[in-house]
Protein backbone atom coordinates (compact mmCIF):
# COMPACT_ATOMS: atom_id res chain seq x y z
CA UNK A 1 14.80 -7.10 -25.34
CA UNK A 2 14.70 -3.87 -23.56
CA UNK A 3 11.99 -2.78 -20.77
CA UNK A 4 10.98 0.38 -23.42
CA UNK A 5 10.63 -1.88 -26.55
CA UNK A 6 8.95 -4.31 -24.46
CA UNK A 7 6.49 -1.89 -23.02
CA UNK A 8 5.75 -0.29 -26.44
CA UNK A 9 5.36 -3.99 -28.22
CA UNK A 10 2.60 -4.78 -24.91
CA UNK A 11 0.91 -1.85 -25.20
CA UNK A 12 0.47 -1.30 -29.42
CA UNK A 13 -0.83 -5.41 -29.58
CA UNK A 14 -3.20 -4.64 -26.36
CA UNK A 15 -4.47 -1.44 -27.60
CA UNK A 16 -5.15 -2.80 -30.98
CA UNK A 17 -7.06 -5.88 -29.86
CA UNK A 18 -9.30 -3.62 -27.61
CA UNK A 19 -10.45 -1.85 -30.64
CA UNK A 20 -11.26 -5.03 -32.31
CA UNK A 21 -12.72 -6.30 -29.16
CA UNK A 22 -14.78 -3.73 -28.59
CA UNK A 23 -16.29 -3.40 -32.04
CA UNK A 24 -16.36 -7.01 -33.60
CA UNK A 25 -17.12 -8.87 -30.20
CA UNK A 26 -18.87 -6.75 -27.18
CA UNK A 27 -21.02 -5.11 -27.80
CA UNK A 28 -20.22 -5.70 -31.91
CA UNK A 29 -22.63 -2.73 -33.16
CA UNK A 30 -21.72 -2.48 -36.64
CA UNK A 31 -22.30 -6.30 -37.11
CA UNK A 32 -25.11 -6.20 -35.33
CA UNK A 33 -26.80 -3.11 -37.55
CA UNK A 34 -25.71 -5.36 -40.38
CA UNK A 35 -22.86 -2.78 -41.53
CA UNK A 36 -20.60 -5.71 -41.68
CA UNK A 37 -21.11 -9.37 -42.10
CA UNK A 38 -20.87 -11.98 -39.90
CA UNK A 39 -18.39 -13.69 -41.52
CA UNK A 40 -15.98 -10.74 -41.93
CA UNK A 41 -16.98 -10.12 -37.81
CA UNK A 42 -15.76 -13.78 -37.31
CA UNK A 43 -12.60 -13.18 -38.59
CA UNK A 44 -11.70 -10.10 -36.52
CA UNK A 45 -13.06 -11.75 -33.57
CA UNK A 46 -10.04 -14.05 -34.09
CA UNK A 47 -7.47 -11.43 -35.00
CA UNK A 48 -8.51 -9.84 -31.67
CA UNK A 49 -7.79 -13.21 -29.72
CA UNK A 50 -4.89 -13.76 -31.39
CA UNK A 51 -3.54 -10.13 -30.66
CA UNK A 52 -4.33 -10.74 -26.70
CA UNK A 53 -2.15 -13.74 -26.94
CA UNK A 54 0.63 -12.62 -28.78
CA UNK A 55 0.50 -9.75 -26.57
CA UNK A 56 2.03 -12.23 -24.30
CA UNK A 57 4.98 -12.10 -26.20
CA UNK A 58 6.87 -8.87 -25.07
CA UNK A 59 5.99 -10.42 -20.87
CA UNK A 60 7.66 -14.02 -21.81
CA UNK A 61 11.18 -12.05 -23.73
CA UNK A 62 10.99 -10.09 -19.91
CA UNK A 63 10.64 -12.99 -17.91
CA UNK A 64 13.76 -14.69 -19.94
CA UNK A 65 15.80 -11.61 -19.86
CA UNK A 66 14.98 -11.27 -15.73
CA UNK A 67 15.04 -14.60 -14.56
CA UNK A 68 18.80 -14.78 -14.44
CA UNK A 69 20.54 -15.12 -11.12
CA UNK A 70 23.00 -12.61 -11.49
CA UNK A 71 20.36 -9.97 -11.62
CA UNK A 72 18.67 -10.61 -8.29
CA UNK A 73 14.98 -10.03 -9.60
CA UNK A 74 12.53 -10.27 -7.02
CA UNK A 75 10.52 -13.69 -7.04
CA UNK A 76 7.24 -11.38 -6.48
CA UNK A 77 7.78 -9.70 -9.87
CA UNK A 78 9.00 -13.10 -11.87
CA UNK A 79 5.35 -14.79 -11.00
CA UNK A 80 3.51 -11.96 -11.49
CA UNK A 81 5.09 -12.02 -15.69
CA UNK A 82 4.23 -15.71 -15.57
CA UNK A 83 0.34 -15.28 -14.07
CA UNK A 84 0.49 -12.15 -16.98
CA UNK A 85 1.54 -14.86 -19.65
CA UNK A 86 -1.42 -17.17 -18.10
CA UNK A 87 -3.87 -14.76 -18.65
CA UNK A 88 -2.85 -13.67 -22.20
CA UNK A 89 -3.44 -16.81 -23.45
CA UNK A 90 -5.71 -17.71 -21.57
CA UNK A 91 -7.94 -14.68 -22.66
CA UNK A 92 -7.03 -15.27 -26.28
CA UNK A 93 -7.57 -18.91 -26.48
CA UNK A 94 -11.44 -18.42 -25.32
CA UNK A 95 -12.02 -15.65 -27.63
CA UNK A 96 -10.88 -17.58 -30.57
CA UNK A 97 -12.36 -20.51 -29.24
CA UNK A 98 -16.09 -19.04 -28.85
CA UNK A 99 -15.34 -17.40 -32.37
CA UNK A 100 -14.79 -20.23 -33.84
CA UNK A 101 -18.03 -21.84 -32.07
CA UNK A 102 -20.49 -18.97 -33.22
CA UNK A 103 -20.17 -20.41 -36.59
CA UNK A 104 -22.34 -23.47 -35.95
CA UNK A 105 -24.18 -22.03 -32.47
CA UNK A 106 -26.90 -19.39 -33.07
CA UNK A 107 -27.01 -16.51 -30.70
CA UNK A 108 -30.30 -16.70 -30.16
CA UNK A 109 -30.42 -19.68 -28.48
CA UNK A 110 -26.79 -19.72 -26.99
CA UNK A 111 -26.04 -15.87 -27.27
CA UNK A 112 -25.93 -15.08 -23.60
CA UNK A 113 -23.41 -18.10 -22.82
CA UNK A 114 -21.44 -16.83 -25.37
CA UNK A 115 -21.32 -13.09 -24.67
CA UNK A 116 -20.79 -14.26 -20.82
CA UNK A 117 -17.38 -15.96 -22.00
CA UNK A 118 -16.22 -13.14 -24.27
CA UNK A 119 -16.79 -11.02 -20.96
CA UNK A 120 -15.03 -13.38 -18.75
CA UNK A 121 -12.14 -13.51 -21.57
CA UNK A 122 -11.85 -9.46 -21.19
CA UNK A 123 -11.73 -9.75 -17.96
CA UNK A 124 -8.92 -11.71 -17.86
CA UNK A 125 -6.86 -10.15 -20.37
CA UNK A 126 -7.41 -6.75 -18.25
CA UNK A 127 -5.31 -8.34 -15.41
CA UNK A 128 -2.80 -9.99 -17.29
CA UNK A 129 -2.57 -6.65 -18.70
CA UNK A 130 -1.63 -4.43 -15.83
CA UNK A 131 0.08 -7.39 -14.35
CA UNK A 132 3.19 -6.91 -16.84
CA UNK A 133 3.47 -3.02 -15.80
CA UNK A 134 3.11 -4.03 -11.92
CA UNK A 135 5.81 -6.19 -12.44
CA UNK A 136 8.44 -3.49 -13.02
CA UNK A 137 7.26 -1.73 -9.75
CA UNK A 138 7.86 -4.99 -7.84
CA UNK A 139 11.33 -4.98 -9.30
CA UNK A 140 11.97 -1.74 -7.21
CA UNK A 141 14.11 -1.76 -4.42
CA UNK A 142 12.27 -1.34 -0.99
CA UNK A 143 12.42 2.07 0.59
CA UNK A 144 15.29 2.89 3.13
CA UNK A 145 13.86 2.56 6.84
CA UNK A 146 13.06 5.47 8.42
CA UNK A 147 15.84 7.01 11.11
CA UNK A 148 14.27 6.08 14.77
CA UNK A 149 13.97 9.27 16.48
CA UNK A 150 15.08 9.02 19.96
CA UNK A 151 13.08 10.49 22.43
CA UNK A 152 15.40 12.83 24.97
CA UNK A 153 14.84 12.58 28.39
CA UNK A 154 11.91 14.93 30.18
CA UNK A 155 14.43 17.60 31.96
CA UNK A 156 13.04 18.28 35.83
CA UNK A 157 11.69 21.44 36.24
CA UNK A 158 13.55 22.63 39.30
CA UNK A 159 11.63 25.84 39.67
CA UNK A 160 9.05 23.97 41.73
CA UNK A 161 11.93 22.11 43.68
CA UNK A 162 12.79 26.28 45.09
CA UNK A 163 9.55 27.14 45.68
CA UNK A 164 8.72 24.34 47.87
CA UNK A 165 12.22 24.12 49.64
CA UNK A 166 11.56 28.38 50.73
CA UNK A 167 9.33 28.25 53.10
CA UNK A 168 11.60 25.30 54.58
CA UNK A 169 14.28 27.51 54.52
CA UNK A 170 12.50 30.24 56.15
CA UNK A 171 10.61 28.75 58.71
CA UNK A 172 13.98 27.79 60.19
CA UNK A 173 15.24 31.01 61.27
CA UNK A 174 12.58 32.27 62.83
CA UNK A 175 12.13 28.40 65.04
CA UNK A 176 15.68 29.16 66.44
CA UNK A 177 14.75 32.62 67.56
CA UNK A 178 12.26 31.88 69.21
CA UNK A 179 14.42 28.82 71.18
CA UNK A 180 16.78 31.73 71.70
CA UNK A 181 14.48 34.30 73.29
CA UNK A 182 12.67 31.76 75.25
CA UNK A 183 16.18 30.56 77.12
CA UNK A 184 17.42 34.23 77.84
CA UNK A 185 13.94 35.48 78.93
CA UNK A 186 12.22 33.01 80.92
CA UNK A 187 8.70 33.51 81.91
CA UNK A 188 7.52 36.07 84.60
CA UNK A 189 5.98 33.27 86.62
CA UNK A 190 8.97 31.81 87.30
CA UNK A 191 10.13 34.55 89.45
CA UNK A 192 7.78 34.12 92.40
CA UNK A 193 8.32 30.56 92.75
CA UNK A 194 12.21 30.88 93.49
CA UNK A 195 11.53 33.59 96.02
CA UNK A 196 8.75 31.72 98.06
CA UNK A 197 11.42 28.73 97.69
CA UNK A 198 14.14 30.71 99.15
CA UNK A 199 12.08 32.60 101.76
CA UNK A 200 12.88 35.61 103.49
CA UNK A 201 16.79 36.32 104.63
């Protein structure tokens, strides 16, 4: 069975036990107004469980056409059809269980037990319900890792390297100068202490 005429199969049998469900067992108005009988409601109320659990019908042909080795299905979407099967029955088998128990209970005295399990029951068909369509997303193939972008190096800024280095640079020249005009122009006082040294002829 294909994915498309397994889909369409789900969804028609889902859709059409929600409408029962939601008029012939919560919140049942036209039974309850006395439009229809109760025994006519008690019969839908099965149809409707029996349509969530032949619903499951369409997610166990998937699981058998999926399950094969050679197709390398993801484990993660092969339990996820067979919790979806779990709850499909599981939701039918208490609605046409509780059904089948309204005919000798009364709701008046047992109502609220009774409406609590044909909640609990919706629930769980609910989840086995999206279950089957999240199955085909966890058949996807994970999405290619992202490049790593590699970081380039910081380049130096050099400008500050030349500004710092110039005043180096020029402080040099003028230091040797000065070296030079202090050896070929010695200091005045020098002068008279050679000639007292030497003393007169």
């Amino acid at each position: 069975m294909g994915r498309k005429v397994a889909m369409l199969w789900h969804a028609s049998f889902s859709i059409g036990a929600g409408v029962l469900y939601f008029f012939f067992v919560l919140p049942r108005w036209p039974e309850l107004m006395g439009d229809t009988a109760h025994s006519l409601g008690t019969g839908l109320r099965i149809t409707a469980g029996a349509l969530f659990g032949l619903a499951a019908l369409p997610v166990v042909f998937t699981l058998l056409r999926t399950r094969k080795p050679e197709l390398g299905t993801p484990a993660l979407a092969l339990s996820i059809r067979t919790w979806s099967i779990v709850a499909h029955v599981l939701a039918g088998v208490l609605i046409i269980g509780t059904a089948i128990s309204e005919i000798w209970l009364s709701l008046d005295s047992v109502g609220q037990w009774l409406f609590g399990i044909y909640g609990a029951a919706a629930a769980i068909a609910v989840l086995g319900f999206f279950a089957f369509y999240l199955s085909f997303v966890a058949e996807l193939p994970p999405p290619p890792p992202k490049p790593i972008k590699v970081k380039e190096p910081k380049q130096r800024r050099r400008r500050k390297k030349g500004t710092s280095e110039a005043p180096i640079a020029a402080s040099a020249p003028i230091s040797r100068r000065s070296h030079a005009h202090a050896s070929t122009h010695p200091p005045a006082m020098a002068a008279p202490l050679i000639a007292a040294t030497v003393g007169p002829g």
